[in-house]
N, C-alpha and C. Protein backbone atom coordinates (compact mmCIF):
# COMPACT_ATOMS: atom_id res chain seq x y z
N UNK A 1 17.09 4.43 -7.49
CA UNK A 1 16.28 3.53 -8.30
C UNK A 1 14.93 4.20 -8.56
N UNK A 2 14.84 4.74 -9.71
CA UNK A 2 13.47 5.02 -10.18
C UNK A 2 12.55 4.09 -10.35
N UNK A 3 11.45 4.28 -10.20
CA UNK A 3 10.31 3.38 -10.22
C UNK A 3 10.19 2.42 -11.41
N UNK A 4 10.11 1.53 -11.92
CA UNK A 4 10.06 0.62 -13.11
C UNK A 4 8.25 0.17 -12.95
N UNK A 5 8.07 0.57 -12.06
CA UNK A 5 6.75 -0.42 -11.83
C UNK A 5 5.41 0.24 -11.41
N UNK A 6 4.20 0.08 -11.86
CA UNK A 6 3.28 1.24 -11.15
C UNK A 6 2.25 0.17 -10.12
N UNK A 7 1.21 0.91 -9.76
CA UNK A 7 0.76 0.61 -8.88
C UNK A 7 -0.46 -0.66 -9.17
N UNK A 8 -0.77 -0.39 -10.06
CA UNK A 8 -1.53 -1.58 -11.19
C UNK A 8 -0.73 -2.69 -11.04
N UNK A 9 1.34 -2.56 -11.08
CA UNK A 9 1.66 -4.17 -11.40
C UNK A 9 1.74 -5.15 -9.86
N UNK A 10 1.88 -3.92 -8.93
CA UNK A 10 1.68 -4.48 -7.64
C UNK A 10 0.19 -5.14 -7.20
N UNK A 11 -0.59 -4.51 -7.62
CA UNK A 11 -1.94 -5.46 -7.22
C UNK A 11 -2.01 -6.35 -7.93
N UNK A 12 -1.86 -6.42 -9.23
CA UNK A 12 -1.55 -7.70 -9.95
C UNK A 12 -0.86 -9.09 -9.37
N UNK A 13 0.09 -8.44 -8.68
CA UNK A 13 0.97 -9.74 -8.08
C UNK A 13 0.30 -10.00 -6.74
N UNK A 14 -0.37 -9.22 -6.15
CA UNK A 14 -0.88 -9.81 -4.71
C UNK A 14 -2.48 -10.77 -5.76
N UNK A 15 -2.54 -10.29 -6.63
CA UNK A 15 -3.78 -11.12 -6.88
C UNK A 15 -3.65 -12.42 -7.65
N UNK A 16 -2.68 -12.39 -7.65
CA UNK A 16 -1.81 -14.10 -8.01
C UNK A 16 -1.99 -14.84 -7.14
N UNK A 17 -1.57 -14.39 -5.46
CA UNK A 17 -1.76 -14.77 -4.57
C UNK A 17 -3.18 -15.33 -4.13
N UNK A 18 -4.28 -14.69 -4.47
CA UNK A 18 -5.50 -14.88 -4.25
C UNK A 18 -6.59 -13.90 -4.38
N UNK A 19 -7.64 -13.79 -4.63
CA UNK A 19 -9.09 -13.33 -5.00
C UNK A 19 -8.98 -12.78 -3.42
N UNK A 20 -9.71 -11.06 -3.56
CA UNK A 20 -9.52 -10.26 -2.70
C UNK A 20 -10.31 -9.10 -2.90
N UNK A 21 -11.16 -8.45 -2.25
CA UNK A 21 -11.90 -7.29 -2.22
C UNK A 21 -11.01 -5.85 -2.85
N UNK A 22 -11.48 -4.91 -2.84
CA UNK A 22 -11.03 -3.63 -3.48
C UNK A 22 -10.26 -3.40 -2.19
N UNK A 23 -10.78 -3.07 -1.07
CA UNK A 23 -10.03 -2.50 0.43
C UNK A 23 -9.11 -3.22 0.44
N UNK A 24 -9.12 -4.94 0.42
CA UNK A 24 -8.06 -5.30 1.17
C UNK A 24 -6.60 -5.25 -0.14
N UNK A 25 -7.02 -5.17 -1.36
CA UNK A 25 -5.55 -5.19 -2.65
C UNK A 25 -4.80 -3.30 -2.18
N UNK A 26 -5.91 -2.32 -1.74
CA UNK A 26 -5.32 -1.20 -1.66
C UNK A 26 -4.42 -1.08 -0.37
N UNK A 27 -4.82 -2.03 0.62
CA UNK A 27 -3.53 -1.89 1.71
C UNK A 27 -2.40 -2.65 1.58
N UNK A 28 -2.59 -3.68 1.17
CA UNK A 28 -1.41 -4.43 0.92
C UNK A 28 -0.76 -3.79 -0.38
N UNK A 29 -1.37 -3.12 -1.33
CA UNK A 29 -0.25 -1.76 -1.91
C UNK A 29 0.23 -1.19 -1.74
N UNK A 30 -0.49 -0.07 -0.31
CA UNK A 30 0.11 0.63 0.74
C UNK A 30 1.35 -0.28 1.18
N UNK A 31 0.94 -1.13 1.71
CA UNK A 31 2.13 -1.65 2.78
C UNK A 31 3.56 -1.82 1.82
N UNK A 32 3.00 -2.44 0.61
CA UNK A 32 4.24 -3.35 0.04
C UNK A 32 5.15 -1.30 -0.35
N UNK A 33 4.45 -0.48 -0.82
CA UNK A 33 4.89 0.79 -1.14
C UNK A 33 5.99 1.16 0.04
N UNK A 34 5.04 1.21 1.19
CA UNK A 34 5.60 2.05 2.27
C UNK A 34 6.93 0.70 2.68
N UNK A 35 7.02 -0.41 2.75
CA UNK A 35 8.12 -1.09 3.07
C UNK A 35 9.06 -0.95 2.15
N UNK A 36 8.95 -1.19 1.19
CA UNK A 36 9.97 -0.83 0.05
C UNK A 36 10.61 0.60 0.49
N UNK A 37 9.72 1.80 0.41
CA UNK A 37 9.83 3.10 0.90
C UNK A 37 10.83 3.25 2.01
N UNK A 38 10.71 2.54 3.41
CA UNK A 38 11.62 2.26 4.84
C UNK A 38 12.55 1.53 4.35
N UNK A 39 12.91 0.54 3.92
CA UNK A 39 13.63 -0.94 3.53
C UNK A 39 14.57 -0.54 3.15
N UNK A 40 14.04 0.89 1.72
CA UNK A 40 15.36 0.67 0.26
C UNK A 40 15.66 2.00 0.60
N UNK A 41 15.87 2.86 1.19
CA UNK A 41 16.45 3.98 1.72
C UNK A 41 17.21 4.10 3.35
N UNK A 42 17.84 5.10 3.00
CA UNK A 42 19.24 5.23 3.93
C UNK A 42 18.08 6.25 5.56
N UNK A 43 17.44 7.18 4.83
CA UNK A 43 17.14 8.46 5.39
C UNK A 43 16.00 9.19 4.89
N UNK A 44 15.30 10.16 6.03
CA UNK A 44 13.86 10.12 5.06
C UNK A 44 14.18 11.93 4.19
N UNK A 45 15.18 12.27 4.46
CA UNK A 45 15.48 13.50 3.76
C UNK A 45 15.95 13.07 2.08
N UNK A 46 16.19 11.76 1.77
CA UNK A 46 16.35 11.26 0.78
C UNK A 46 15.90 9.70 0.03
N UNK A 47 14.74 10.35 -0.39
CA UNK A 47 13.58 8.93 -0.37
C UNK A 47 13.20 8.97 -2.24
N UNK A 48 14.62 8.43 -2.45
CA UNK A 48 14.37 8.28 -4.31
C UNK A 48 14.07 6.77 -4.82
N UNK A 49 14.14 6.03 -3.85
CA UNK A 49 13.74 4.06 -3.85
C UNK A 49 12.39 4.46 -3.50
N UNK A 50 11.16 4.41 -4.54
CA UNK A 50 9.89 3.89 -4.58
C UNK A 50 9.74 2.98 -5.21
N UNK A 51 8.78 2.35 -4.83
CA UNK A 51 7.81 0.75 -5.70
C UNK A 51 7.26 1.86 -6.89
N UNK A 52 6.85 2.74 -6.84
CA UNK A 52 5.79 3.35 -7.74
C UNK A 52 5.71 4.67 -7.93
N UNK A 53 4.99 5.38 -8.93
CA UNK A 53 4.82 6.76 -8.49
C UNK A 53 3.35 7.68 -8.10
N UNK A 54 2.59 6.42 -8.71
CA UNK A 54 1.26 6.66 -7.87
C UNK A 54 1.10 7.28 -6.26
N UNK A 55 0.26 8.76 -6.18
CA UNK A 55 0.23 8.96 -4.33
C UNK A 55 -0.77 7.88 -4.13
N UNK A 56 -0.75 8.17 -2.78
CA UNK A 56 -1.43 7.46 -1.78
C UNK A 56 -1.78 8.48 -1.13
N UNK A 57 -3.55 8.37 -1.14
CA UNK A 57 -4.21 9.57 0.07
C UNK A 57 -4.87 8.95 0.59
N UNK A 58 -5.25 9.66 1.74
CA UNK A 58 -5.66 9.53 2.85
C UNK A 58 -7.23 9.34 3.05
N UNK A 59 -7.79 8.18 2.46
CA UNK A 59 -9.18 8.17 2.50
C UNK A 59 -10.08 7.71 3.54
N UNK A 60 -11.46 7.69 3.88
CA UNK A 60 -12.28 7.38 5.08
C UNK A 60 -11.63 6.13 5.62
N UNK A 61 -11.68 5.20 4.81
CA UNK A 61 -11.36 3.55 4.70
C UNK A 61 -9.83 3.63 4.66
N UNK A 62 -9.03 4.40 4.84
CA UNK A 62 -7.90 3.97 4.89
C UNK A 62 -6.54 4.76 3.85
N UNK A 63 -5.37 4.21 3.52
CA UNK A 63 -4.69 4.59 2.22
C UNK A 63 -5.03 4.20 1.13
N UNK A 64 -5.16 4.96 -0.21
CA UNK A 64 -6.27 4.36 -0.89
C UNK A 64 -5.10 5.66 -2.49
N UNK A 65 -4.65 4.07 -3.20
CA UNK A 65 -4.43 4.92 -4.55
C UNK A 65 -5.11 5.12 -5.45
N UNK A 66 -5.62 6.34 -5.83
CA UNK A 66 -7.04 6.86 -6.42
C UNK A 66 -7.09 5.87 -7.59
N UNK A 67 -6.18 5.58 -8.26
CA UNK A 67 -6.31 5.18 -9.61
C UNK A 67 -6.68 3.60 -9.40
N UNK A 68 -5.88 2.99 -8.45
CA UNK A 68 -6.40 1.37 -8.20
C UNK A 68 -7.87 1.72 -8.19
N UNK A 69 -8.22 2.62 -7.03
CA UNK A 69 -9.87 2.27 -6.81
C UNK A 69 -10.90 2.89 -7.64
N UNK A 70 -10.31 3.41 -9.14
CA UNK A 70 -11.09 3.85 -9.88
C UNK A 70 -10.96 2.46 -10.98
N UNK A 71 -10.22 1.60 -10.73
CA UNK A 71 -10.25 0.43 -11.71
C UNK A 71 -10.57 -0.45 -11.23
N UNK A 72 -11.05 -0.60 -9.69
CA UNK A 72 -11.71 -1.70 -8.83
C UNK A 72 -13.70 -1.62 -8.32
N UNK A 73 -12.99 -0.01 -8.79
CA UNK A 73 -14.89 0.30 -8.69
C UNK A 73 -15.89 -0.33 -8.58
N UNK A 74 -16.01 -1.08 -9.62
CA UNK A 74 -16.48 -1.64 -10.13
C UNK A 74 -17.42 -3.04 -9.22
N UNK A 75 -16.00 -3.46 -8.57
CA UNK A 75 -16.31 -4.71 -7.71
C UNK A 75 -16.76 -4.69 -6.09
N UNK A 76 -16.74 -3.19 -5.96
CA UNK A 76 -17.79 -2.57 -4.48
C UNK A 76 -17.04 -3.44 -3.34
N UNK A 77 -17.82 -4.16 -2.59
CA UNK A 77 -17.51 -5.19 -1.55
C UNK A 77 -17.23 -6.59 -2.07
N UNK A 78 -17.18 -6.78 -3.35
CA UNK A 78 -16.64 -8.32 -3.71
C UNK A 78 -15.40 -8.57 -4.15
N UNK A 79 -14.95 -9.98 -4.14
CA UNK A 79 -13.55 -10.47 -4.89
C UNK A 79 -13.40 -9.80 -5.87
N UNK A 80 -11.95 -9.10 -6.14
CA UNK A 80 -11.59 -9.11 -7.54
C UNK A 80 -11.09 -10.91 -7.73
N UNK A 81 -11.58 -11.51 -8.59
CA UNK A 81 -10.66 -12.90 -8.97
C UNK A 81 -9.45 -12.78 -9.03
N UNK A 82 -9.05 -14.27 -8.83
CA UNK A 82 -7.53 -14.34 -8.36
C UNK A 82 -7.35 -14.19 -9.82
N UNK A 83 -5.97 -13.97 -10.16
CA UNK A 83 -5.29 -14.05 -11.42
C UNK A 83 -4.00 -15.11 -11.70
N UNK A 84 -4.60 -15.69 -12.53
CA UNK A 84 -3.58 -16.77 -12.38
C UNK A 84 -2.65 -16.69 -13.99
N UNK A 85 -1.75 -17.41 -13.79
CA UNK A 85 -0.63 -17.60 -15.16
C UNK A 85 -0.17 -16.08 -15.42
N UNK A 86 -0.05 -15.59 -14.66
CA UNK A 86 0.82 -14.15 -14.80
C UNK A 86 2.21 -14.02 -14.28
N UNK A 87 3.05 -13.91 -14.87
CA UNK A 87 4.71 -13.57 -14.28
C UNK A 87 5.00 -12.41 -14.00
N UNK A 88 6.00 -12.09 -13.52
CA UNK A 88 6.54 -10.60 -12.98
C UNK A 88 7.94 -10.74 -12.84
N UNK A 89 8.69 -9.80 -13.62
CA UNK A 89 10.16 -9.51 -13.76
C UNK A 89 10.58 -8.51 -12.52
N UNK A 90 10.05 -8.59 -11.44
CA UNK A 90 11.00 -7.49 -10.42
C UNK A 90 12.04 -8.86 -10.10
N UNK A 91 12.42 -7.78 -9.53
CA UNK A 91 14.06 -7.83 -8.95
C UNK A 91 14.14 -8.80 -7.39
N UNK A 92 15.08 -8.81 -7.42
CA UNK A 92 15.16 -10.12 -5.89
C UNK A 92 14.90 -9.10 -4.86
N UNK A 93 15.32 -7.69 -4.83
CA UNK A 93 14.60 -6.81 -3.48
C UNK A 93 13.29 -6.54 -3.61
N UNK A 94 12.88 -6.75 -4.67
CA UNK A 94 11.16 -6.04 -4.65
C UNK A 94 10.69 -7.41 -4.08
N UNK A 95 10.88 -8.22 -5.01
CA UNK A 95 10.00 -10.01 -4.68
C UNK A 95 10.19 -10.27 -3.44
N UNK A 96 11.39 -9.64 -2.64
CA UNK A 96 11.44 -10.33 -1.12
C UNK A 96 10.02 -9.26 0.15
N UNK A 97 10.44 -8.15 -0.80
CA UNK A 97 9.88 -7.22 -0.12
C UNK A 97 8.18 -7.86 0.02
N UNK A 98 7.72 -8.07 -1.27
CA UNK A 98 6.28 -8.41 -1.69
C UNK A 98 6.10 -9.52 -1.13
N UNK A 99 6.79 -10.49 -1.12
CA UNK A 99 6.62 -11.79 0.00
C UNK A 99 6.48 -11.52 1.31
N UNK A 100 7.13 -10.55 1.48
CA UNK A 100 6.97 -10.46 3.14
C UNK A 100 5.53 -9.64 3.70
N UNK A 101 5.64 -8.40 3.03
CA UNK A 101 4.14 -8.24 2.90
C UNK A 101 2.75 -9.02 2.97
N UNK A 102 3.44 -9.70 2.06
CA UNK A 102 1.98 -10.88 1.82
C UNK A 102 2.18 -11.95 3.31
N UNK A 103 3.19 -11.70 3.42
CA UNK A 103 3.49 -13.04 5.03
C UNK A 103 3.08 -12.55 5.95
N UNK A 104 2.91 -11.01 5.70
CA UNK A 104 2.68 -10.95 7.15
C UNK A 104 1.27 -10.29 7.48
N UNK A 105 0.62 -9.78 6.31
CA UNK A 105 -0.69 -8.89 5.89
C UNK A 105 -1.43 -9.65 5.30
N UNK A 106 -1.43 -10.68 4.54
CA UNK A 106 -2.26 -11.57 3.91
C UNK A 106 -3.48 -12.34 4.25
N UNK A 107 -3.29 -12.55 5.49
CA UNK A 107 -4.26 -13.37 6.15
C UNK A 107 -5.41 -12.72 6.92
N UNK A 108 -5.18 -11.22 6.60
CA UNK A 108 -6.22 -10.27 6.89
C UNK A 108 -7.31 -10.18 6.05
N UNK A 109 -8.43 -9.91 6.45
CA UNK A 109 -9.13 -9.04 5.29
C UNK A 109 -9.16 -7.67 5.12
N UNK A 110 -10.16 -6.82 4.09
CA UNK A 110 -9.79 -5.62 3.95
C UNK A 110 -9.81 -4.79 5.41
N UNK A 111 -11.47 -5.04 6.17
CA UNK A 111 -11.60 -4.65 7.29
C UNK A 111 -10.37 -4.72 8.45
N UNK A 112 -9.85 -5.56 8.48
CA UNK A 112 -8.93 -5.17 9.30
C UNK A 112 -7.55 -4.91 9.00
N UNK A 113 -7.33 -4.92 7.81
CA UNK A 113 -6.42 -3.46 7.61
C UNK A 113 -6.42 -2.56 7.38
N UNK A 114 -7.60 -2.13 7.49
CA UNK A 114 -8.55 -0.91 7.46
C UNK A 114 -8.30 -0.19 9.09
N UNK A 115 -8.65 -1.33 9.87
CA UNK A 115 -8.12 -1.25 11.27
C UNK A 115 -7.28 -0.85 11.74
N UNK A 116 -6.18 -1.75 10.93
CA UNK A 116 -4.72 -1.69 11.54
C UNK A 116 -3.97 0.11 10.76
N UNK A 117 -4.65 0.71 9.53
CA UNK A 117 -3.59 1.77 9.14
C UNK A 117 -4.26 3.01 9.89
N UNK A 118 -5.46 2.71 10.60
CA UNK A 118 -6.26 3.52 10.94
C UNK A 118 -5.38 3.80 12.26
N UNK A 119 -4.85 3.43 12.89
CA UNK A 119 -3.92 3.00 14.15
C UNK A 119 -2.38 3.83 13.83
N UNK A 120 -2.44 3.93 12.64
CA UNK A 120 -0.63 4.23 12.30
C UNK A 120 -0.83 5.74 12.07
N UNK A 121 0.76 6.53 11.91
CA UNK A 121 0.71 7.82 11.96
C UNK A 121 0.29 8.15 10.44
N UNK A 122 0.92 7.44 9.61
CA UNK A 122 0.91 8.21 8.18
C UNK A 122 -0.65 8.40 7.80
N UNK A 123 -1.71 7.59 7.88
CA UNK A 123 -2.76 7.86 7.96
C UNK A 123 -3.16 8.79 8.85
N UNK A 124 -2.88 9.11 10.37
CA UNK A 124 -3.61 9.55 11.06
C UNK A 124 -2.97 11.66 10.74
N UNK A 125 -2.24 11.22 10.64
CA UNK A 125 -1.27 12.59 10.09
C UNK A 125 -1.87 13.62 8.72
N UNK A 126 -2.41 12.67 7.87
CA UNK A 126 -2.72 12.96 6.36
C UNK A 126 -4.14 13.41 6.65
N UNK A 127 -4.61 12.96 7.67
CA UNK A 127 -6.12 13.21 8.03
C UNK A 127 -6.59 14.20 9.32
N UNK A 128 -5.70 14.54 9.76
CA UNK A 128 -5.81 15.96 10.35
C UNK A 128 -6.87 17.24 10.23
N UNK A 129 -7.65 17.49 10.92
CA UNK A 129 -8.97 18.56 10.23
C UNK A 129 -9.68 17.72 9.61
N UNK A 130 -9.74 16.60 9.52
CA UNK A 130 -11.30 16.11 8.75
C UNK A 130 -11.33 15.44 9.67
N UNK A 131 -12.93 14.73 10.20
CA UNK A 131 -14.02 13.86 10.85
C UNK A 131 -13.59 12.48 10.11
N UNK A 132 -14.02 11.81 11.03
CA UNK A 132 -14.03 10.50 11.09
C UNK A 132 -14.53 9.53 9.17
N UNK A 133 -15.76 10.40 8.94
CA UNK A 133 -16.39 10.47 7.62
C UNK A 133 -16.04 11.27 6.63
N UNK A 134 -15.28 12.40 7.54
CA UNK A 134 -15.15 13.41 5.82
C UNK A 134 -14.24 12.93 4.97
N UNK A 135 -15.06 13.58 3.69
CA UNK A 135 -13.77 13.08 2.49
C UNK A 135 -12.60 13.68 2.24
N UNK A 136 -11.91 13.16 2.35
CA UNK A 136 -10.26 13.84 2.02
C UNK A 136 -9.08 13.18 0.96
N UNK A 137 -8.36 13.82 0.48
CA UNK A 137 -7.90 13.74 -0.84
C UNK A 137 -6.28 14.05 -0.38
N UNK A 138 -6.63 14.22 1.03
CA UNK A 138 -4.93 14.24 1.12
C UNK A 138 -3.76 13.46 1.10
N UNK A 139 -2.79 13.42 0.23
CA UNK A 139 -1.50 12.48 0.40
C UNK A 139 -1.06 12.04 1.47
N UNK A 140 -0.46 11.27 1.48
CA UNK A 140 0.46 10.33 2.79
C UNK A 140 1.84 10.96 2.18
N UNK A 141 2.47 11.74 3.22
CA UNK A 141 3.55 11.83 2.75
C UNK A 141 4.76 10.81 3.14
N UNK A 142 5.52 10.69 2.00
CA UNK A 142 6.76 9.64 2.04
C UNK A 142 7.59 9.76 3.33
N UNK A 143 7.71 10.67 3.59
CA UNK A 143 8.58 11.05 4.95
C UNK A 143 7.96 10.57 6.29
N UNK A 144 6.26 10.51 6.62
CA UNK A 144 5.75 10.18 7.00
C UNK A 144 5.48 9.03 7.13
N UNK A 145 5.67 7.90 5.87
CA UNK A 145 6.05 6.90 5.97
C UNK A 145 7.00 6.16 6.37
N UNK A 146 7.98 6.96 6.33
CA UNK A 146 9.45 6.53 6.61
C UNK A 146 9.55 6.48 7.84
N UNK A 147 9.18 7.89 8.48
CA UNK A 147 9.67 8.18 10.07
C UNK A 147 8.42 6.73 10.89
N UNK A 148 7.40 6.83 10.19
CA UNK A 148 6.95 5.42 10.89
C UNK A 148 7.11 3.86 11.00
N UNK A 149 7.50 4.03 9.92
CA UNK A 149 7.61 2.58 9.56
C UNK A 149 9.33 1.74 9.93
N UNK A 150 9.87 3.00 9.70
CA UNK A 150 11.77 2.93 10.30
C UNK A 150 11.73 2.22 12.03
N UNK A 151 10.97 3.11 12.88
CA UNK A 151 11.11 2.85 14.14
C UNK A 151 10.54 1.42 14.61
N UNK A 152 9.80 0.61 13.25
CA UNK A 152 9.81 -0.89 13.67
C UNK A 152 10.69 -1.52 13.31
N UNK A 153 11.22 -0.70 12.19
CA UNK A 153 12.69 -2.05 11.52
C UNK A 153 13.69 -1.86 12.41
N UNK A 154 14.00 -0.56 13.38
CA UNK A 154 15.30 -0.38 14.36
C UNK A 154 14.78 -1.41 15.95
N UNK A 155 13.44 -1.38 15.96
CA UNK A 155 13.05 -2.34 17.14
C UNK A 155 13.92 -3.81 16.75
């Protein structure tokens, strides 16, 4: 399954849900990405089921898709507004996927999922050789996602 969808239509739909800072729409992108990523694949030597084709690198604050946060810029530390009267044609595996996400990440704010990816390998992996502050531009790799995120769905 090739991607139908970019990373723009996924924040869109978490912002249906509710009015939300720049940090906290870019992890719950991350997440809904990287679950889809574990979920809709067999094996991480063959990882052709993405949400998107946007990367995800490895920034101070967290996973961060350059292009969301060059169109959120804008709103620094405040709400983007919720968006309301918007529909979305995914599919019954994406929508379950994105529900669950939101069920289970939602009630966070950005800061502490800022917390929580700071804790996980795919971030901590992508950020290797840089300081706590330095800037880095490095990808999260998919495989990296997989091999982490797999060993909670086999728990």
């Amino acid at each position: 399954m090739n991607p139908n969808y970019s990373a723009y239509d996924i924040a869109d739909w978490f912002l249906t849900k509710d009015s939300m800072t720049p940090k906290k729409i870019q992890k719950l992108v991350y997440y809904a990405y990287s679950w889809m990523l574990t979920l809709c694949n067999d094996d991480r030597d063959n990882l052709e089921n993405r949400l998107f084709e946007e990367k995800i690198e490895a920034w101070v604050h967290g996973p961060v898709v350059p292009e969301l946060y060059r169109l959120y810029a804008s709103h620094g530390y405040n709400e983007i507004p919720k968006l309301d009267n918007r529909k979305f044609e995914f599919n019954a595996e994406i929508s379950n996927v994105l529900e669950s996400v939101w069920e289970v990440y939602g009630s966070f704010d950005g800061n502490e999922l800022e917390s929580i990816t700071h804790q996980e390998s795919p971030w901590k992996k992508a950020r290797v050789g840089y300081g706590p502050l330095d800037s880095c531009n490095e990808n999260i790799s998919d495989e990296e996602i997989f091999d982490c995120y797999i060993q909670r769905v086999a728990n």
